[in-house]
C-alpha atoms as a PDB file:
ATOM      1  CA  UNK A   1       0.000   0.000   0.000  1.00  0.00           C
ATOM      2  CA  UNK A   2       1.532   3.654  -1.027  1.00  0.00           C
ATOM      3  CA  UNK A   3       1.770   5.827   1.500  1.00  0.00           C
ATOM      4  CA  UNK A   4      -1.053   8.238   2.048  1.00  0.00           C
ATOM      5  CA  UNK A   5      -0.866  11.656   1.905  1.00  0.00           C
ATOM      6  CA  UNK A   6      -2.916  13.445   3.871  1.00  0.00           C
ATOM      7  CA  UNK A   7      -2.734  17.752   3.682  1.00  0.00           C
ATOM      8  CA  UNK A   8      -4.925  21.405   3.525  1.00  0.00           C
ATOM      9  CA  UNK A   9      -4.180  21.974  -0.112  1.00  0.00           C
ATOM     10  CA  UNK A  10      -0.563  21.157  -1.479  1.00  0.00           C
ATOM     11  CA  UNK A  11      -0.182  17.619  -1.148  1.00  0.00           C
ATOM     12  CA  UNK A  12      -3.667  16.317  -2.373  1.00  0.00           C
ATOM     13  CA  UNK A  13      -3.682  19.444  -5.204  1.00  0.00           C
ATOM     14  CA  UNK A  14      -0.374  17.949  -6.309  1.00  0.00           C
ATOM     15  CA  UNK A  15      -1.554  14.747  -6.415  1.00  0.00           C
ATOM     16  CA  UNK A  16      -4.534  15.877  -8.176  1.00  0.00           C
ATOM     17  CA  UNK A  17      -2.236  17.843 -10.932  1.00  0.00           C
ATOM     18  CA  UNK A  18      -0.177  15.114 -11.455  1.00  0.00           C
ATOM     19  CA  UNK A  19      -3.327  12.518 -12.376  1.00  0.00           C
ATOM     20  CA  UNK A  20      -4.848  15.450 -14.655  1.00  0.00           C
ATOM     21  CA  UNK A  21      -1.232  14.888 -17.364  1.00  0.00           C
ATOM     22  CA  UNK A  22      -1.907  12.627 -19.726  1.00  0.00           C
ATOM     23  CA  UNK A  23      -1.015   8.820 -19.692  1.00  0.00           C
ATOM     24  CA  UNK A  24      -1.126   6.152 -22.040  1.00  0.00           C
ATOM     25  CA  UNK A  25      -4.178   4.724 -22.659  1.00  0.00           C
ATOM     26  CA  UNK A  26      -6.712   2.592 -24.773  1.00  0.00           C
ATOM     27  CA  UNK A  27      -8.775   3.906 -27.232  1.00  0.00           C
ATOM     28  CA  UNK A  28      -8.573   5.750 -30.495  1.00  0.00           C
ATOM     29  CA  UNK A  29      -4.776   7.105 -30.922  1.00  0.00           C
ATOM     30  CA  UNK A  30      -4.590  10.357 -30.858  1.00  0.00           C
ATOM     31  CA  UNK A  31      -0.635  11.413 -30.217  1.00  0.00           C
ATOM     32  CA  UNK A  32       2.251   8.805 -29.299  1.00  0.00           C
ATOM     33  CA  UNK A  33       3.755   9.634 -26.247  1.00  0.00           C
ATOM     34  CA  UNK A  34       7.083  11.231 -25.907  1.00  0.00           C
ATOM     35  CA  UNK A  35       7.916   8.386 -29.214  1.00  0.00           C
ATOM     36  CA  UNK A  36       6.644   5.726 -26.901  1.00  0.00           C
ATOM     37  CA  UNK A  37       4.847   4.300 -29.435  1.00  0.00           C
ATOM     38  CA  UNK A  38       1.535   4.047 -26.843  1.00  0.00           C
ATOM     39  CA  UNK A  39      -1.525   6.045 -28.128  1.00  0.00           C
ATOM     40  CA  UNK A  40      -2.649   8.409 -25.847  1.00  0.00           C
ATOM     41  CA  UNK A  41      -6.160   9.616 -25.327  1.00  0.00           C
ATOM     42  CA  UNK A  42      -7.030  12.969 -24.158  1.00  0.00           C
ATOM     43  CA  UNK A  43      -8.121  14.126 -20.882  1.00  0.00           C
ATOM     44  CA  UNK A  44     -11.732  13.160 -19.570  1.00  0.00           C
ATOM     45  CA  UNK A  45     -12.052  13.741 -16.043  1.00  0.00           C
ATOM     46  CA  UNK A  46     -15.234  12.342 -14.260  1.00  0.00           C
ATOM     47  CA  UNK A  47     -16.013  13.778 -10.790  1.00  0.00           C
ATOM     48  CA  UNK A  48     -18.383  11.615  -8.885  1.00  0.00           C
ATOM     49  CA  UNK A  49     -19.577  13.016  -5.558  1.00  0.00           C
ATOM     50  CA  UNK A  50     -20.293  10.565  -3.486  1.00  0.00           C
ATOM     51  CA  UNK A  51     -22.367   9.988   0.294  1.00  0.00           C
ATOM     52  CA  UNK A  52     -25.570  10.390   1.744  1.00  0.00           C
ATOM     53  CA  UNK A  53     -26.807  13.938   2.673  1.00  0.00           C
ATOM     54  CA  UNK A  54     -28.882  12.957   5.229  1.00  0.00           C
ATOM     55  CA  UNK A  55     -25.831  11.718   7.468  1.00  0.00           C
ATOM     56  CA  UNK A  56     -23.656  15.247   8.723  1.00  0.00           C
ATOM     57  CA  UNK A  57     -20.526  14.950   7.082  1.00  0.00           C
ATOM     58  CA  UNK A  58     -21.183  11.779   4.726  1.00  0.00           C
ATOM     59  CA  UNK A  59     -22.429  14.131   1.946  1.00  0.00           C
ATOM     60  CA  UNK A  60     -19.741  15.819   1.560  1.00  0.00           C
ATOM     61  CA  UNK A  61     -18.803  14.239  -1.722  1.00  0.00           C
ATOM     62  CA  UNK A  62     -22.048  15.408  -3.270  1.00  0.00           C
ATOM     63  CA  UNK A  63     -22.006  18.686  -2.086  1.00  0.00           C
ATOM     64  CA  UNK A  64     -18.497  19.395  -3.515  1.00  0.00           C
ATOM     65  CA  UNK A  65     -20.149  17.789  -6.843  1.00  0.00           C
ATOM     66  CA  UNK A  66     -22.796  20.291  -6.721  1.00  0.00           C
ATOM     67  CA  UNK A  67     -20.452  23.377  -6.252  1.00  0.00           C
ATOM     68  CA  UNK A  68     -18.166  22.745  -8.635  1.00  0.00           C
ATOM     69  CA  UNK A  69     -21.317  22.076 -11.260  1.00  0.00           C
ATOM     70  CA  UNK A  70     -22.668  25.658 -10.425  1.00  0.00           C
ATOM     71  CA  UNK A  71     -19.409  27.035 -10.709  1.00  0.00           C
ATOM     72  CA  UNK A  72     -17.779  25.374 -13.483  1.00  0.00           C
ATOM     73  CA  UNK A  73     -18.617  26.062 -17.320  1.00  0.00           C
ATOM     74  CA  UNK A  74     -19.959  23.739 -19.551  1.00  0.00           C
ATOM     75  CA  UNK A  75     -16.578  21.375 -20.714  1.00  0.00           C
ATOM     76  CA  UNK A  76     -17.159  18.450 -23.464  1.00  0.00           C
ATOM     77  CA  UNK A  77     -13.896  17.048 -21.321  1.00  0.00           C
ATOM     78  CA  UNK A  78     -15.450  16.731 -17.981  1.00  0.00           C
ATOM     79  CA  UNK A  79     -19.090  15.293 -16.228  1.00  0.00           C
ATOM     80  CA  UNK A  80     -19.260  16.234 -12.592  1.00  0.00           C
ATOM     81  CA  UNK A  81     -21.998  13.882 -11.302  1.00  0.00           C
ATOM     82  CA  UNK A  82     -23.536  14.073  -8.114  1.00  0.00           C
ATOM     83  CA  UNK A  83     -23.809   9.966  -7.062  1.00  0.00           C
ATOM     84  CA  UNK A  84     -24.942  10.062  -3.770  1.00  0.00           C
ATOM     85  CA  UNK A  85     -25.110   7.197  -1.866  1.00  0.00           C
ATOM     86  CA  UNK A  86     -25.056   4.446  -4.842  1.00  0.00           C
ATOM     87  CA  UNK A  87     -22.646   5.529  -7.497  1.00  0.00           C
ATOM     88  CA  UNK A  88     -22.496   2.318  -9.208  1.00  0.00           C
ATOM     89  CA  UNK A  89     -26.214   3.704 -10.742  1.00  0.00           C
ATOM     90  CA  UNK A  90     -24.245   5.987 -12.589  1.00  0.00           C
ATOM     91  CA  UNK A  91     -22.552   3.340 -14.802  1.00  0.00           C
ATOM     92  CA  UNK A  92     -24.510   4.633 -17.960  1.00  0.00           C
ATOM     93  CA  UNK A  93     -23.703   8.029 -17.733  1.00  0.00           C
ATOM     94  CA  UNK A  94     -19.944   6.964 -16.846  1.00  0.00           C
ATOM     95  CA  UNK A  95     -20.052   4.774 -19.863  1.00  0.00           C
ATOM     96  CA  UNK A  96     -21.323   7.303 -22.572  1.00  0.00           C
ATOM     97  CA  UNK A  97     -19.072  10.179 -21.650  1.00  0.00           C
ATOM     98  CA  UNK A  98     -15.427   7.558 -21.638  1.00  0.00           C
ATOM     99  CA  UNK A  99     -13.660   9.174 -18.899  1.00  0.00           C
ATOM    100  CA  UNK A 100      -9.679   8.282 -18.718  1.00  0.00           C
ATOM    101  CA  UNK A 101      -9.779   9.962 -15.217  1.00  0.00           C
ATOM    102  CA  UNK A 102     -12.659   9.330 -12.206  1.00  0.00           C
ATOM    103  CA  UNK A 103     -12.498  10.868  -9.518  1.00  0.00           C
ATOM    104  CA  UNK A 104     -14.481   9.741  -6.598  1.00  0.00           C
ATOM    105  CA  UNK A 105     -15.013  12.315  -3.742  1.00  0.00           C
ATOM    106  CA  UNK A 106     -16.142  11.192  -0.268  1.00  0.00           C
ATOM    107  CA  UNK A 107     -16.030  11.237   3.689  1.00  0.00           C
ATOM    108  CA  UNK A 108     -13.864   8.764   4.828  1.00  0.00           C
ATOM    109  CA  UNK A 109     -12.702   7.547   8.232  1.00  0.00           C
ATOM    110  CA  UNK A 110      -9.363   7.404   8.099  1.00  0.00           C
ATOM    111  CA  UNK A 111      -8.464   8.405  11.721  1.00  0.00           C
ATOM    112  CA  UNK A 112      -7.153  11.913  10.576  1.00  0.00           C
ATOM    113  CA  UNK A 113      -8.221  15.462  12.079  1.00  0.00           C
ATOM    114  CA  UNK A 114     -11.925  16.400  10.568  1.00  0.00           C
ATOM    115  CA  UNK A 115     -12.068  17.991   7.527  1.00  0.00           C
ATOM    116  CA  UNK A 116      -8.683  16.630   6.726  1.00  0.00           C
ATOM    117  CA  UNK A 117      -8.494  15.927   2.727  1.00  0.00           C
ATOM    118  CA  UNK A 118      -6.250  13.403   1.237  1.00  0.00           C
ATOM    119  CA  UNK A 119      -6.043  12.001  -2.287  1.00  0.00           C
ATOM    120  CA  UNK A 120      -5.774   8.034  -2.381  1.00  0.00           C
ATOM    121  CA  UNK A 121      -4.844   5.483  -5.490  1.00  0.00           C
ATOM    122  CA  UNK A 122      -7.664   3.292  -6.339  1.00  0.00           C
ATOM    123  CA  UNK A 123      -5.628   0.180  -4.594  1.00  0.00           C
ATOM    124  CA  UNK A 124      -6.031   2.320  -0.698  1.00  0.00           C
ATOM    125  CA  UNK A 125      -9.672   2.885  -1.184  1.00  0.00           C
ATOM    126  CA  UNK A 126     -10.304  -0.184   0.626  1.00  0.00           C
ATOM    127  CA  UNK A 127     -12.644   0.157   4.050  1.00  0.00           C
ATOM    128  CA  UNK A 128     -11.548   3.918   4.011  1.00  0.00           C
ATOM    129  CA  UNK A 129     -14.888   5.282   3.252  1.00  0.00           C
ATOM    130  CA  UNK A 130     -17.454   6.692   5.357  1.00  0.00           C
ATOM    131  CA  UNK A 131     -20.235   6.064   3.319  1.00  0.00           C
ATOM    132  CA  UNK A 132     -23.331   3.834   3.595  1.00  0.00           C
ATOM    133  CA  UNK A 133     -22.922   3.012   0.056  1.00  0.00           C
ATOM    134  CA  UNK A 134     -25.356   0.073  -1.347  1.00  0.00           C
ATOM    135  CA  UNK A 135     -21.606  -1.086  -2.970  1.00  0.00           C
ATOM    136  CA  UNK A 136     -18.378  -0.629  -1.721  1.00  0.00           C
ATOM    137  CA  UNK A 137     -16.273   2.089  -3.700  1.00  0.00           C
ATOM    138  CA  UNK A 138     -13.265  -0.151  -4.172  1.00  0.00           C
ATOM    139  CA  UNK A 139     -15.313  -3.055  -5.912  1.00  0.00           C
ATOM    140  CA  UNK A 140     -16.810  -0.038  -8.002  1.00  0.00           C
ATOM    141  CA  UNK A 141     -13.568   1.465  -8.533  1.00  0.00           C
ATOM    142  CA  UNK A 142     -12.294  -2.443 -10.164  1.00  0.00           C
ATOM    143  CA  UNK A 143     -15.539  -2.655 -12.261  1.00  0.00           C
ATOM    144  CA  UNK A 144     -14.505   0.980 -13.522  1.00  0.00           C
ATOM    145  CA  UNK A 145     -11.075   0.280 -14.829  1.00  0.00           C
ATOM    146  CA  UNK A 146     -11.800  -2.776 -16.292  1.00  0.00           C
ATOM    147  CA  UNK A 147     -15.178  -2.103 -18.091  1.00  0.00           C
ATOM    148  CA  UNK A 148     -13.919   1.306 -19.230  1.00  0.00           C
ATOM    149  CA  UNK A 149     -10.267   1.146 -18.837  1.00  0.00           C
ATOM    150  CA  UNK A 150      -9.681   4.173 -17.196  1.00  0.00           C
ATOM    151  CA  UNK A 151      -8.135   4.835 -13.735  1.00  0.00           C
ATOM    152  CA  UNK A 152      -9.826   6.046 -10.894  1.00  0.00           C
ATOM    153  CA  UNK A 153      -8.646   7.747  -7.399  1.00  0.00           C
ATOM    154  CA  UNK A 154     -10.370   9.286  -4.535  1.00  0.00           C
ATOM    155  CA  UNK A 155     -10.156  12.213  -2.871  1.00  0.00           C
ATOM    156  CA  UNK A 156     -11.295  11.839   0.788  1.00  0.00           C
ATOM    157  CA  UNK A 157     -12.875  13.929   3.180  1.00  0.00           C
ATOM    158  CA  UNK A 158     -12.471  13.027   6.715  1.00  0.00           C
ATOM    159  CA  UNK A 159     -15.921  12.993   8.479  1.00  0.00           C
ATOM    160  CA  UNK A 160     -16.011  14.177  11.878  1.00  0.00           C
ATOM    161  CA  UNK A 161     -19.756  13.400  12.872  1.00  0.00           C
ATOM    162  CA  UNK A 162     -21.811  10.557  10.470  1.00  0.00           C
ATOM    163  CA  UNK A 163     -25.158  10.879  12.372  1.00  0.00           C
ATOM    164  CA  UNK A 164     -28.625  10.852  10.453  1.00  0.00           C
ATOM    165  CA  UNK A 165     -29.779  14.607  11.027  1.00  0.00           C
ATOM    166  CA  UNK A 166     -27.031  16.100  11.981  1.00  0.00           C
ATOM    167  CA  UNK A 167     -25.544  19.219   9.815  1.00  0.00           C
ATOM    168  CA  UNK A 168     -22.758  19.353   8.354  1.00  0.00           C
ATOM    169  CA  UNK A 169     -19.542  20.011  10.885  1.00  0.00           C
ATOM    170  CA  UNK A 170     -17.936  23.307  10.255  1.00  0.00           C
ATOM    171  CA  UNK A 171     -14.490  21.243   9.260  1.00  0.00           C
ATOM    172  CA  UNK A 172     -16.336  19.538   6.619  1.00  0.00           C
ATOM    173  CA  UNK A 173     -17.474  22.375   5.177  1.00  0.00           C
ATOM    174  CA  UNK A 174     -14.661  24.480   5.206  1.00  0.00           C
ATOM    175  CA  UNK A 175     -12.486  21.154   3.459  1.00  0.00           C
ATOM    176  CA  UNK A 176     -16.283  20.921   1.086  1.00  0.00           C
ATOM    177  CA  UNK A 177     -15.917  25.241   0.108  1.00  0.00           C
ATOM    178  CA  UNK A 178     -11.707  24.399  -0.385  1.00  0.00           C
ATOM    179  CA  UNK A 179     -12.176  21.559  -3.132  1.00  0.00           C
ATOM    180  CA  UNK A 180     -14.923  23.047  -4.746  1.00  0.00           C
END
C-alpha cells in the first residue's frame, strides 16, 4: 500500500495535478507519447460526488459535486456527477461520456483530524470510506477500470460526525468550500 498523503491543499492538489497529465491509454490514438509508441487519449475527467446527505458529514462528496457544477462552465472534457449514496447507478452516464480519469469524492474515516483531505490510489480505497454506500467504492472502482479502462482515485474527506440529522460540521465544510 503507497503511502497516504494526507494535507490542507498542497499535497492532495499535487496529487490531483499530477493525475490530470496525460497517460497512455486505450482507445482511439490520438498522439504517441514522448515516441513511446503508446496512443494516448485525451483528458476526460469524471467527478463523482459521493455519500448520503442525510448523514452530517457523509455528503460531503455530493455537495463538492454540486459546487463545482454551479461554478464550473460547460466542458465536453469533464461530467461532474452528483452519485450520492449508490454511485455504481451511474454506470450509464460513466459509460457514454469515456472518462480516462474518475475521480471519486467522499467522507472517509481514516483516523485523521476532521475535515482533513487526502487524495488516495484506487488500490487504498479499501474500508476507508465513510459512506453507507449500497456497494463498496473499491469493488466499483475495479468494475470501472476494467469495463472502461480508465483509472480512478479518490479524494477523501475526513468525516467528523456521520449521524442521520445532523448538519454538516464546520471542518467539513470548510475542506467541502476548499475543493470546490
Amino acid at each position: 500500500m503507497g503511502r497516504m498523503k494526507t494535507s490542507n491543499r498542497p499535497v492532495w492538489l499535487d496529487s490531483l495535478q499530477g493525475a490530470l497529465q496525460p497517460h497512455p491509454g486505450a482507445g482511439a490514438p490520438h498522439d504517441l507519447s514522448a515516441g513511446r509508441g503508446v496512443p494516448e487519449r485525451p483528458l476526460r475527467l469524471a467527478i463523482l460526488g459521493i455519500g448520503n446527505e442525510l448523514n452530517a458529514d457523509d455528503g460531503a462528496g455530493v455537495l463538492v459535486a454540486r459546487a463545482l457544477k454551479a461554478r464550473l462552465a460547460p466542458n465536453p472534457q469533464l461530467l461532474v456527477l452528483e452519485a450520492g449514496a449508490a454511485p455504481e447507478n451511474f454506470g450509464g452516464p460513466l459509460r457514454r461520456f469515456q472518462p480516462t480519469l474518475v475521480l471519486m469524492i467522499d467522507a472517509v474515516q481514516m483516523d485523521a483530524p476532521p475535515g482533513a483531505i487526502t487524495w488516495l490510489a484506487w488500490e487504498q480505497i479499501d474500508g476507508l470510506s465513510a459512506s453507507t454506500h449500497t456497494l463498496p467504492p473499491s469493488v466499483f472502482a475495479t468494475y470501472l477500470m476494467s469495463e472502461l479502462g480508465c483509472r480512478v482515485s479518490l479524494l477523501g474527506i475526513q468525516a467528523a460526525c456521520l449521524e442521520m440529522g445532523e448538519p454538516l460540521s464546520a471542518a467539513v465544510q470548510a475542506a467541502v468550500e476548499e475543493v470546490a
